[in-house]
C-alpha atoms as a PDB file:
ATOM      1  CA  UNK A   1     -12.899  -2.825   4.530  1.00  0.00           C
ATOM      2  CA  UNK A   2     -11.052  -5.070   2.018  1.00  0.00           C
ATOM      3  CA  UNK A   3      -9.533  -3.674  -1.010  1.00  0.00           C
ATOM      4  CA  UNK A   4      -9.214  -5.911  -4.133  1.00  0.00           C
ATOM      5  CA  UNK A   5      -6.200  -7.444  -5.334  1.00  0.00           C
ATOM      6  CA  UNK A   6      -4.796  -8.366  -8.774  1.00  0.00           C
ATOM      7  CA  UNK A   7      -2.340 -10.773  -8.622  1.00  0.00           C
ATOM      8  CA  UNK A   8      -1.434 -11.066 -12.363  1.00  0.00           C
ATOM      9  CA  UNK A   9      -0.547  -7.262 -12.354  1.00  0.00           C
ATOM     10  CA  UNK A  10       0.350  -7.019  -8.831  1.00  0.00           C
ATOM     11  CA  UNK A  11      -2.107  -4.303  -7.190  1.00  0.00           C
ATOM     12  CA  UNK A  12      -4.267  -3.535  -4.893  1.00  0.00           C
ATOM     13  CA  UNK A  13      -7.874  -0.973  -5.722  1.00  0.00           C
ATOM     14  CA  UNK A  14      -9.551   0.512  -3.400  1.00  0.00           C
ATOM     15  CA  UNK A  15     -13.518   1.304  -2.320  1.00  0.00           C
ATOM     16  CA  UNK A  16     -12.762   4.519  -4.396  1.00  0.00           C
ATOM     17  CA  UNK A  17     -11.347   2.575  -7.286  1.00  0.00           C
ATOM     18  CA  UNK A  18      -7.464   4.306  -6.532  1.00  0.00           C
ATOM     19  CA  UNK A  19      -5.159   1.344  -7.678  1.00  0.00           C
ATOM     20  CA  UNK A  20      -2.037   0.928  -5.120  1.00  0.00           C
ATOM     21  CA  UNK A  21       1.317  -0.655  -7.132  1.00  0.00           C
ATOM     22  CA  UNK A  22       3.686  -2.982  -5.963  1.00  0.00           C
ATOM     23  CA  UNK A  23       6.638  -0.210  -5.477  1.00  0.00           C
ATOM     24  CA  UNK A  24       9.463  -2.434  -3.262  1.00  0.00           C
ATOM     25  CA  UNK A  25      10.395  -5.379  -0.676  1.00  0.00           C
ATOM     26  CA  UNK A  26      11.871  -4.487   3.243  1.00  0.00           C
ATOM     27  CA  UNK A  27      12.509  -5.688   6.151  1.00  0.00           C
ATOM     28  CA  UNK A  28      12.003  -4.635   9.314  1.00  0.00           C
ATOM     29  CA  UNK A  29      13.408  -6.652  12.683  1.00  0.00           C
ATOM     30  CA  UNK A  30      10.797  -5.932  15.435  1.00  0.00           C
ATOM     31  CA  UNK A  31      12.012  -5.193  19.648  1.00  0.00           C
ATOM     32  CA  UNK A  32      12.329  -9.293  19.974  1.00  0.00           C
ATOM     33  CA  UNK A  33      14.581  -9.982  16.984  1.00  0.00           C
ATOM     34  CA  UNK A  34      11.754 -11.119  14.844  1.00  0.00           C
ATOM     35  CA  UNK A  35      12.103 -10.139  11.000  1.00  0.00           C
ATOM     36  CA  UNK A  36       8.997  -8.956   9.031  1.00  0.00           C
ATOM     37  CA  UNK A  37       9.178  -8.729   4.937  1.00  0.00           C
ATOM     38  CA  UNK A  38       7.088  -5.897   4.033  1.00  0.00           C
ATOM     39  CA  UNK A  39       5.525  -5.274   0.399  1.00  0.00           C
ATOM     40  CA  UNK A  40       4.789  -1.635  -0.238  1.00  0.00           C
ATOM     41  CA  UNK A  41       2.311  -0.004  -2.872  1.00  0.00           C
ATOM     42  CA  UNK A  42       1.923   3.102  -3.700  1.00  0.00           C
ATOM     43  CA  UNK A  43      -1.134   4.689  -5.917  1.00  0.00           C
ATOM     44  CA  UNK A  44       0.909   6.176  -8.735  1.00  0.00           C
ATOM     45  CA  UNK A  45      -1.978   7.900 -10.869  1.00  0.00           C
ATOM     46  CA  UNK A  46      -5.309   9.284  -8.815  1.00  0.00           C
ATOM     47  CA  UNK A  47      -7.665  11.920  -8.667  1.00  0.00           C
ATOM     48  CA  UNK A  48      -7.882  12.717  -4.885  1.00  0.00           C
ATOM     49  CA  UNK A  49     -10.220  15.645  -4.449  1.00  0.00           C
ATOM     50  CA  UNK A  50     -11.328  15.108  -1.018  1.00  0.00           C
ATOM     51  CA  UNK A  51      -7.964  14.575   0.369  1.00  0.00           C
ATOM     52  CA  UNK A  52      -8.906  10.650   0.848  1.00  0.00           C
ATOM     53  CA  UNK A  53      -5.509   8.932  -0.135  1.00  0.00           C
ATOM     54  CA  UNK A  54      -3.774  10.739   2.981  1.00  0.00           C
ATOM     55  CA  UNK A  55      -6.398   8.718   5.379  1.00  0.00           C
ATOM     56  CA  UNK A  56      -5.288   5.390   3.443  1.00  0.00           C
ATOM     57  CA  UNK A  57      -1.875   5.746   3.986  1.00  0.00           C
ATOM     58  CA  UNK A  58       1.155   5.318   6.314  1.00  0.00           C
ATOM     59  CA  UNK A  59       4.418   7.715   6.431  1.00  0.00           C
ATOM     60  CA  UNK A  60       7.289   5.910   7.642  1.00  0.00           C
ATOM     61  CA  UNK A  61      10.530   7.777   7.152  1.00  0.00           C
END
């Protein structure tokens, strides 16, 4: 499943048409020293009646 991205406006939409914004940049150095840059997005405006946008998304405190 692919979602589509906009790069002019910087965000992703998904299959249910939930638009994910470009929030921040990280980093993140794995076990063997290796560093990752990581984009997050975040949908900042839905309508999630079914409790969908939980199942699309990743808690990492």
């Amino acid at each position: 499943m692919n979602w589509n991205y906009d790069p002019i406006k910087d965000y992703y939409t998904d299959e249910h048409g939930i638009k994910f914004h470009f929030i921040r940049e990280g980093h993140r150095k794995d076990k063997s020293g290796f560093v990752r840059n990581l984009r997050t997005y975040r949908a900042l405006d839905y309508d999630d009646p079914e409790g969908y946008l939980g199942a699309c998304t990743t808690y990492y405190p």
